[in-house]
C-alpha atoms as a PDB file:
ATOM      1  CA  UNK A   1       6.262 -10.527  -3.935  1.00  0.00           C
ATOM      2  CA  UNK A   2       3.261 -11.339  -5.807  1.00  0.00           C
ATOM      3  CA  UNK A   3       1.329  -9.753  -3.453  1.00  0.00           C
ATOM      4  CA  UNK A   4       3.446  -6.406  -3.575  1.00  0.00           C
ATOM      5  CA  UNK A   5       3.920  -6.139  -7.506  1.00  0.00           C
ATOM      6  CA  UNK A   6      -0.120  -5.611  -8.319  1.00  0.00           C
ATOM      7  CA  UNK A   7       0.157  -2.731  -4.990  1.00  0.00           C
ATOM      8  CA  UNK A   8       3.024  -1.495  -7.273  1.00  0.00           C
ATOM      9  CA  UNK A   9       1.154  -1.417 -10.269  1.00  0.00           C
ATOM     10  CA  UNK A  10      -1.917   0.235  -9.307  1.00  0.00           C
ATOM     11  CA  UNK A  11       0.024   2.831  -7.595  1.00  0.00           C
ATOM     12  CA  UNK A  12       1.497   3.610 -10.678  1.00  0.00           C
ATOM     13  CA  UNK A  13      -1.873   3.608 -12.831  1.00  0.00           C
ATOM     14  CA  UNK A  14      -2.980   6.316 -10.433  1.00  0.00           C
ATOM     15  CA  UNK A  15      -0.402   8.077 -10.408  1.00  0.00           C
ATOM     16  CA  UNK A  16      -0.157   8.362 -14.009  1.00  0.00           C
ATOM     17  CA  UNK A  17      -3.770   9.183 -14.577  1.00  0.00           C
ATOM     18  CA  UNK A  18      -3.728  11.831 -11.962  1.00  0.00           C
ATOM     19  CA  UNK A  19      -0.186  13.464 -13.276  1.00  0.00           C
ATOM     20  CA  UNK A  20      -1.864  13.621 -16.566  1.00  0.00           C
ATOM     21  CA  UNK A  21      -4.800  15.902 -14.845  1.00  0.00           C
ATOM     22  CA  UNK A  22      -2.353  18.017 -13.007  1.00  0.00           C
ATOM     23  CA  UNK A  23      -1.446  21.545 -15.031  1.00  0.00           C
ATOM     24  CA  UNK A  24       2.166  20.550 -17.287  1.00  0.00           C
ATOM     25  CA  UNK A  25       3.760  21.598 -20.054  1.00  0.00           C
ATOM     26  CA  UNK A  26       2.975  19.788 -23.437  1.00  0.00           C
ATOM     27  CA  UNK A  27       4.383  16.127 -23.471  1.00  0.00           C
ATOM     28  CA  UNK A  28       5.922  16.567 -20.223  1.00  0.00           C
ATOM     29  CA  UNK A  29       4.304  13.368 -18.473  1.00  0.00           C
ATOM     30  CA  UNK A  30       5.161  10.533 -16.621  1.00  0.00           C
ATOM     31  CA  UNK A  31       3.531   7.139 -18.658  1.00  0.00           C
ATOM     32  CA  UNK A  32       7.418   6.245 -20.283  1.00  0.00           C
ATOM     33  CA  UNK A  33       9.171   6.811 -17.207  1.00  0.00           C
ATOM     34  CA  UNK A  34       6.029   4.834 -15.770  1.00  0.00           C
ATOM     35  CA  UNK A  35       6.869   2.034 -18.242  1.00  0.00           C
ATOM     36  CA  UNK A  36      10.415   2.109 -18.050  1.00  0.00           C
ATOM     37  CA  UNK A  37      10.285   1.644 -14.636  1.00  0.00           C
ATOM     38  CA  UNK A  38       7.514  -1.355 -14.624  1.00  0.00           C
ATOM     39  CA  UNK A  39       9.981  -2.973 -17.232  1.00  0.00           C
ATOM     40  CA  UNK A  40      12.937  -3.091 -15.232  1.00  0.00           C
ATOM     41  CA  UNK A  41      11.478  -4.078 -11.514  1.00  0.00           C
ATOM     42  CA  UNK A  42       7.914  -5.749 -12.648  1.00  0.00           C
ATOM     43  CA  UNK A  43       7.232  -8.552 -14.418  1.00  0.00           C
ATOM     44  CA  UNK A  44       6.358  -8.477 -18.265  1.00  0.00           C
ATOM     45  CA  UNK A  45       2.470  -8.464 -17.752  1.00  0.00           C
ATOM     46  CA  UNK A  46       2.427  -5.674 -15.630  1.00  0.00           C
ATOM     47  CA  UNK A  47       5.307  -3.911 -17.467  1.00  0.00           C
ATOM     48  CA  UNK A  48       3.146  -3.790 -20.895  1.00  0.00           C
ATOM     49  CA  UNK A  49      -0.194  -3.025 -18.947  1.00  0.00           C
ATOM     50  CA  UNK A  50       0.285  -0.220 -16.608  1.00  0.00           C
ATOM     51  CA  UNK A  51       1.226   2.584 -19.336  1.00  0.00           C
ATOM     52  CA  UNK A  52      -1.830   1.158 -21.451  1.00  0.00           C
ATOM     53  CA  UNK A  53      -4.753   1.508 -18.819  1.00  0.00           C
ATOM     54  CA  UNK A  54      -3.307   4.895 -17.278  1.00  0.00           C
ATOM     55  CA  UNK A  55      -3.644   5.664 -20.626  1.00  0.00           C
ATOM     56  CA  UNK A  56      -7.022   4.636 -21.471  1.00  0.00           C
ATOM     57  CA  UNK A  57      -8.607   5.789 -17.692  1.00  0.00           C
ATOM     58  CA  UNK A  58      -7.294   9.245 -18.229  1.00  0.00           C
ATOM     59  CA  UNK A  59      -8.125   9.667 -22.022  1.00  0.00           C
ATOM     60  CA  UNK A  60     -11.663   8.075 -20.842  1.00  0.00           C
ATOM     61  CA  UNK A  61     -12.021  11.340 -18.833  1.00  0.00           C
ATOM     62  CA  UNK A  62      -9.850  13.828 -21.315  1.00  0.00           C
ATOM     63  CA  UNK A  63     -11.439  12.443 -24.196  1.00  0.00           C
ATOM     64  CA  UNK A  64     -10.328   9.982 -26.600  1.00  0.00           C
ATOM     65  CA  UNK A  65      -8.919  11.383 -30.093  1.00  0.00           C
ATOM     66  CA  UNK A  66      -8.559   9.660 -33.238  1.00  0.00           C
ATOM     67  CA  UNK A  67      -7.821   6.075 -33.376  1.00  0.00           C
ATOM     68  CA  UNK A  68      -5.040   5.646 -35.624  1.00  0.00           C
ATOM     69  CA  UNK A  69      -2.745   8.338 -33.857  1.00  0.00           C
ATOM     70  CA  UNK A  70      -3.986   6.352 -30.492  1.00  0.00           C
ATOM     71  CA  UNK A  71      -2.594   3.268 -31.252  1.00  0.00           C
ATOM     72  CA  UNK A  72       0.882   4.837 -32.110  1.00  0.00           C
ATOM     73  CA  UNK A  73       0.631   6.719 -28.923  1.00  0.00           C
ATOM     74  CA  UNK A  74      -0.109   3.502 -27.125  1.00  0.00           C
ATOM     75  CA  UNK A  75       2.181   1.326 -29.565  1.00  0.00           C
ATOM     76  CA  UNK A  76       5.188   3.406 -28.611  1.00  0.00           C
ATOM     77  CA  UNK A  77       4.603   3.488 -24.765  1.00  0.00           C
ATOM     78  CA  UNK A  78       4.216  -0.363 -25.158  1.00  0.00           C
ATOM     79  CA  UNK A  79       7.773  -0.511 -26.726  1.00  0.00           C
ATOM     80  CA  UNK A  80       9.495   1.475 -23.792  1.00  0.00           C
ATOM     81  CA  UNK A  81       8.069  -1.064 -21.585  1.00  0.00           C
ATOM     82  CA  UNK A  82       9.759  -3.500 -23.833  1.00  0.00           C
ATOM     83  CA  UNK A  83      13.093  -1.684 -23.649  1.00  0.00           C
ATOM     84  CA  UNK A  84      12.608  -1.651 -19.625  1.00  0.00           C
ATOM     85  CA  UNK A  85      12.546  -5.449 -19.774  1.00  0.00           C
ATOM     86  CA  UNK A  86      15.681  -5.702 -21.960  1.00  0.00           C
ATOM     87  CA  UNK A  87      17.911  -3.481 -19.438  1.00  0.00           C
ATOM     88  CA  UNK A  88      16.436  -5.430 -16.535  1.00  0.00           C
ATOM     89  CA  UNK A  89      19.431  -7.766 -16.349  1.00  0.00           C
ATOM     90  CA  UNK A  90      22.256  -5.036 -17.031  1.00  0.00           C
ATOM     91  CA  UNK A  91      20.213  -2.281 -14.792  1.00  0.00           C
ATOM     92  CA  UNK A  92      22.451   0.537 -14.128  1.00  0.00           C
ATOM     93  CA  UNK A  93      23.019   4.275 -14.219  1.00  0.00           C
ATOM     94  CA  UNK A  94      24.175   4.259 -17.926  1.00  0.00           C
ATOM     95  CA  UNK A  95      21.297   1.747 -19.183  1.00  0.00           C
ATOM     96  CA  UNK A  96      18.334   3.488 -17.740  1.00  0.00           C
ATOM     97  CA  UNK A  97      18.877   7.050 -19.005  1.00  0.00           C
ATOM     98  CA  UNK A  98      19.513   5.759 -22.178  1.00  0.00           C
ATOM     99  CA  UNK A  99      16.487   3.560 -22.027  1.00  0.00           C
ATOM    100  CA  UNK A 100      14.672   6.917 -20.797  1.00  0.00           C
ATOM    101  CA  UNK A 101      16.757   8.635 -24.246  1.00  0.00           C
ATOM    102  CA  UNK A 102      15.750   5.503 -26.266  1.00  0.00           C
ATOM    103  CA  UNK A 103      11.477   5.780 -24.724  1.00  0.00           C
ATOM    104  CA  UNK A 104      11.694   9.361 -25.924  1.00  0.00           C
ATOM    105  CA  UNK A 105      13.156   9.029 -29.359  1.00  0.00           C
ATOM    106  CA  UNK A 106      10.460   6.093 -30.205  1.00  0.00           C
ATOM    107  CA  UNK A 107       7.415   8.098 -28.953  1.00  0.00           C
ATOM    108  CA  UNK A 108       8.881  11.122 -31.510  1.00  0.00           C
ATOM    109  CA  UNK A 109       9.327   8.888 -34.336  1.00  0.00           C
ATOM    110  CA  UNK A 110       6.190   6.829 -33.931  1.00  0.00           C
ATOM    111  CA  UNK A 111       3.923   9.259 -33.012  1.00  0.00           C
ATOM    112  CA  UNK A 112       5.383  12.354 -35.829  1.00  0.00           C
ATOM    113  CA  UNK A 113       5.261   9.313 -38.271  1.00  0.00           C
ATOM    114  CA  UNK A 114       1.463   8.309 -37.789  1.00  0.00           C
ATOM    115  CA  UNK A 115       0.529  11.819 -38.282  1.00  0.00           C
ATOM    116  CA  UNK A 116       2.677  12.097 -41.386  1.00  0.00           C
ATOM    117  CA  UNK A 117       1.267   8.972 -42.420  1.00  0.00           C
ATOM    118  CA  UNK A 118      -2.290   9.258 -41.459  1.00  0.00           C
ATOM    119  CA  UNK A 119      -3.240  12.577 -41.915  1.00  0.00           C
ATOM    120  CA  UNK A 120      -3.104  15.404 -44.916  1.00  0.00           C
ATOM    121  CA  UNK A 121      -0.656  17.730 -42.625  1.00  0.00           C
ATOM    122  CA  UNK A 122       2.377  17.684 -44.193  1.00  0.00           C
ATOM    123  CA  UNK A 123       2.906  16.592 -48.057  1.00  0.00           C
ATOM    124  CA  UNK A 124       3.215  12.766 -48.274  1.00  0.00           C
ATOM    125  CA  UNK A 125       7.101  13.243 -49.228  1.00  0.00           C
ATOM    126  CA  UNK A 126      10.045  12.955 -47.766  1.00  0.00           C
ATOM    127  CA  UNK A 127      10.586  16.469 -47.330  1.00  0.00           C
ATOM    128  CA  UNK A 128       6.948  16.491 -45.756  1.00  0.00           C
ATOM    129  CA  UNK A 129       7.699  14.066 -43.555  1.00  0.00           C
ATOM    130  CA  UNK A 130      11.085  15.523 -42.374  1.00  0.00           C
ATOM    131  CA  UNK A 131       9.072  19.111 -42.226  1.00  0.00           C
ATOM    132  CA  UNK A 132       6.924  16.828 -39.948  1.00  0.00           C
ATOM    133  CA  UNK A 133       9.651  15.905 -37.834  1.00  0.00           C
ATOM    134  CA  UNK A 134      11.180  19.398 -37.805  1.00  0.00           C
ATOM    135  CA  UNK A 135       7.689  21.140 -36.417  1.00  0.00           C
ATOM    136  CA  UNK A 136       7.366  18.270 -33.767  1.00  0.00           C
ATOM    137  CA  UNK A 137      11.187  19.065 -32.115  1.00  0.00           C
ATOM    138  CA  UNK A 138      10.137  21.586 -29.504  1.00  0.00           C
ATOM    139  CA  UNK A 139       7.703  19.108 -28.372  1.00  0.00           C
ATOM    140  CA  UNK A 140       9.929  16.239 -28.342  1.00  0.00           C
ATOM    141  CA  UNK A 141      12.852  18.550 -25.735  1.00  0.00           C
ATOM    142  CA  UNK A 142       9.634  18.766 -23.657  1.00  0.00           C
ATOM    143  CA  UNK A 143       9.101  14.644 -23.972  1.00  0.00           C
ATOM    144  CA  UNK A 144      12.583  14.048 -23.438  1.00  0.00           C
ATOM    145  CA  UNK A 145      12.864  16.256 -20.357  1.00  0.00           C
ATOM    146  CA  UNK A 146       9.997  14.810 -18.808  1.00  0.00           C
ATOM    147  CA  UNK A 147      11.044  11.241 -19.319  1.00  0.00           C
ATOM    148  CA  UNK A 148      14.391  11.861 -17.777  1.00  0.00           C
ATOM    149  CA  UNK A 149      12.572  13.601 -14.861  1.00  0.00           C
ATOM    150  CA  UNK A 150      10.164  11.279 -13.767  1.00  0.00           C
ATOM    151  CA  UNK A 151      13.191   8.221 -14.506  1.00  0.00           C
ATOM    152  CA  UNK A 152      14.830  10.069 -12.173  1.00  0.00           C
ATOM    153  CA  UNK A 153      12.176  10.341  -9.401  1.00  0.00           C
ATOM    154  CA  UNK A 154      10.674   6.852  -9.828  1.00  0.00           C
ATOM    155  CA  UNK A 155      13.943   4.985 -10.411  1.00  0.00           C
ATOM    156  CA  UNK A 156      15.866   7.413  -7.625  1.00  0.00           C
ATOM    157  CA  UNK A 157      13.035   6.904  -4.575  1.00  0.00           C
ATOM    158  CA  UNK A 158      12.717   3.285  -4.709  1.00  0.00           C
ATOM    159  CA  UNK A 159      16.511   2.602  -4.875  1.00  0.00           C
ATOM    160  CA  UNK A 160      16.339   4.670  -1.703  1.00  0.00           C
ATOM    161  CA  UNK A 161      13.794   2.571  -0.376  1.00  0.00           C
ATOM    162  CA  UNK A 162      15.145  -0.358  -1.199  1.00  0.00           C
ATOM    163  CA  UNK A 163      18.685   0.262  -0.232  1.00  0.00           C
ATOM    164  CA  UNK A 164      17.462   1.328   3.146  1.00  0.00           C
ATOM    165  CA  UNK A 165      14.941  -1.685   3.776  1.00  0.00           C
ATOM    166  CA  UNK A 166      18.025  -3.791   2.603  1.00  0.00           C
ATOM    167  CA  UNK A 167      19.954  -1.735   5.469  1.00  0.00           C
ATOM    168  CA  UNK A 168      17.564  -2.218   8.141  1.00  0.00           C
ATOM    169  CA  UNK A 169      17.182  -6.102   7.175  1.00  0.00           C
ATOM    170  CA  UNK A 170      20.917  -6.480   7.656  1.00  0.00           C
ATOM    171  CA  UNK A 171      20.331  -4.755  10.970  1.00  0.00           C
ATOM    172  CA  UNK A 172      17.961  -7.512  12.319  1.00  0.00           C
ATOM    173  CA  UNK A 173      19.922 -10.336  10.942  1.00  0.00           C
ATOM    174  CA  UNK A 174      22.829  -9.297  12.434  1.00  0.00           C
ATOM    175  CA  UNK A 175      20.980  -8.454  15.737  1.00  0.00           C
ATOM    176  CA  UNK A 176      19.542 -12.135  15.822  1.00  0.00           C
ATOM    177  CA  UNK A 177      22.615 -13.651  14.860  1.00  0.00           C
ATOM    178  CA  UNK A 178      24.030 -12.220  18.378  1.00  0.00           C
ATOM    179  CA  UNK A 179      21.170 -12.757  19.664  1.00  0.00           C
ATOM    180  CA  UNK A 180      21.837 -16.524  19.159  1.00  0.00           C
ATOM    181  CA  UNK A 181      25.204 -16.658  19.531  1.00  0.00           C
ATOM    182  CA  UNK A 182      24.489 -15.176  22.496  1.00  0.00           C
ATOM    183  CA  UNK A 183      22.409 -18.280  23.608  1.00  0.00           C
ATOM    184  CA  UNK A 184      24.945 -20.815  22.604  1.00  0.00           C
ATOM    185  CA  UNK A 185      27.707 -19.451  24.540  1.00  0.00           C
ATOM    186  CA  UNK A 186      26.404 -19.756  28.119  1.00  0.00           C
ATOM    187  CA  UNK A 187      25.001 -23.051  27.646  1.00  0.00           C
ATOM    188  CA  UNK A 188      28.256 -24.418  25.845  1.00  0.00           C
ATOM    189  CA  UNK A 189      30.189 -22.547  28.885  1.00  0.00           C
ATOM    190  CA  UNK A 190      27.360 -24.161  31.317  1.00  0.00           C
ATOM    191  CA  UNK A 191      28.222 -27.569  29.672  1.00  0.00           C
ATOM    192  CA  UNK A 192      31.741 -27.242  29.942  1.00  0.00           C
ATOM    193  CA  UNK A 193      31.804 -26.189  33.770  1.00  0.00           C
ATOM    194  CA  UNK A 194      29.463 -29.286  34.317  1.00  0.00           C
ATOM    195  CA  UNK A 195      32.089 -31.412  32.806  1.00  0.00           C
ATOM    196  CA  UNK A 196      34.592 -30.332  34.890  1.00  0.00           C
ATOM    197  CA  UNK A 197      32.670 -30.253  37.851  1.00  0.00           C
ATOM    198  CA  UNK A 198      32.211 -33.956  37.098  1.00  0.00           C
ATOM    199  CA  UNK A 199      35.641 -34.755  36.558  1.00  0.00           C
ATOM    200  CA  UNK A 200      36.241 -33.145  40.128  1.00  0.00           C
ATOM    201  CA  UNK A 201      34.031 -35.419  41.536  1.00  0.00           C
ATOM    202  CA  UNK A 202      35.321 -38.507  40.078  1.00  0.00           C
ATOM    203  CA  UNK A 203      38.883 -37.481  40.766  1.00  0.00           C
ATOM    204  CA  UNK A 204      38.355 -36.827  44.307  1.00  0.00           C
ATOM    205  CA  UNK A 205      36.789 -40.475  44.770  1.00  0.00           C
ATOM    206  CA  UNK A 206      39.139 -41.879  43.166  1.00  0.00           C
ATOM    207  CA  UNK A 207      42.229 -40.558  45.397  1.00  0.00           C
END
């Protein structure tokens, strides 16, 4: 396994670096689903990591923007890694779309609140931070649709992967279970005809 999980991790660096290059609609990316996902099947240091150097590699080449939004950005993919390690025990249907829900509601607040925060935008108020919030919601159907998306692909293939590797396992077990039964038999049957064989003998002697 140890050897398998750092496979798993790169895999999913590159492929969130590259799905950032491809053409898509604003916010409508795979890095929460991406951490999600390392949350609930990886261990925590690869769970925190991945979503952070995808990240960085593909802002390296997109071009990195101004720190203090960054770190929410980063902050708040950091935290749906965190939620994927929570629902890791209680995985199911129910717990991962609303971790995807819960990834997509922290990345609006965090990131809509740093630029409230951090930037002359909107009036430092609370009506200038809820006109904030208000401006950001077509953006955050797009975040939430993507999240739920690429859950669904990431979470849906390797169940389907697993489930049939767990299939074919049970396949071979059972196969050299038989197989071995199958050995025991004849030489128990062998064993037994010996015996009696023996007995003839000693019978016939006898009388």
């Amino acid at each position: 396994m140890k050897k398998v999980i750092p496979g798993l991790a790169i895999a999913f660096v590159v492929l969130g670096v590259v799905l950032r290059f491809a053409p898509h609609f604003p916010n409508f990316a795979p890095i929460a689903a991406i951490a999600l996902f390392g949350g609930v099947y990886l261990n925590k240091k690869y769970a925190l990591i991945i979503p952070i150097v995808a990240m960085a590699i593909s802002d390296y080449f997109i071009g990195f923007y101004d720190i203090k939004l960054m770190l929410g950005v980063y902050l708040s993919f950091v935290l749906v890694g965190v939620v994927g390690l929570i629902i890791k025990k209680k995985k199911n249907i129910f717990t991962v779309i609303g971790g995807s829900v819960l990834g997509s509601v922290l990345f609006f607040l965090i990131t809509n609140f740093s630029v409230w925060a951090f930037y002359n935008w909107y009036p430092h108020t609370l009506s200038g931070l809820s006109q904030c919030f208000l401006m950001a919601v077509p953006f955050f159907r797009n975040t939430l649709l993507g999240d739920l998306f690429y859950v669904a692909v990431l979470f849906g293939v390797y169940e389907l992967i697993t489930a049939r590797a767990r299939r074919k396992y049970l396949v071979i077990e059972k196969a050299q279970e038989k197989n071995i039964i199958g050995s025991i038999l004849p030489r128990e049957f062998e064993n037994r005809i010996n015996k009696h064989q023996i007995n003839e003998n000693v019978i016939t002697k006898k009388y």
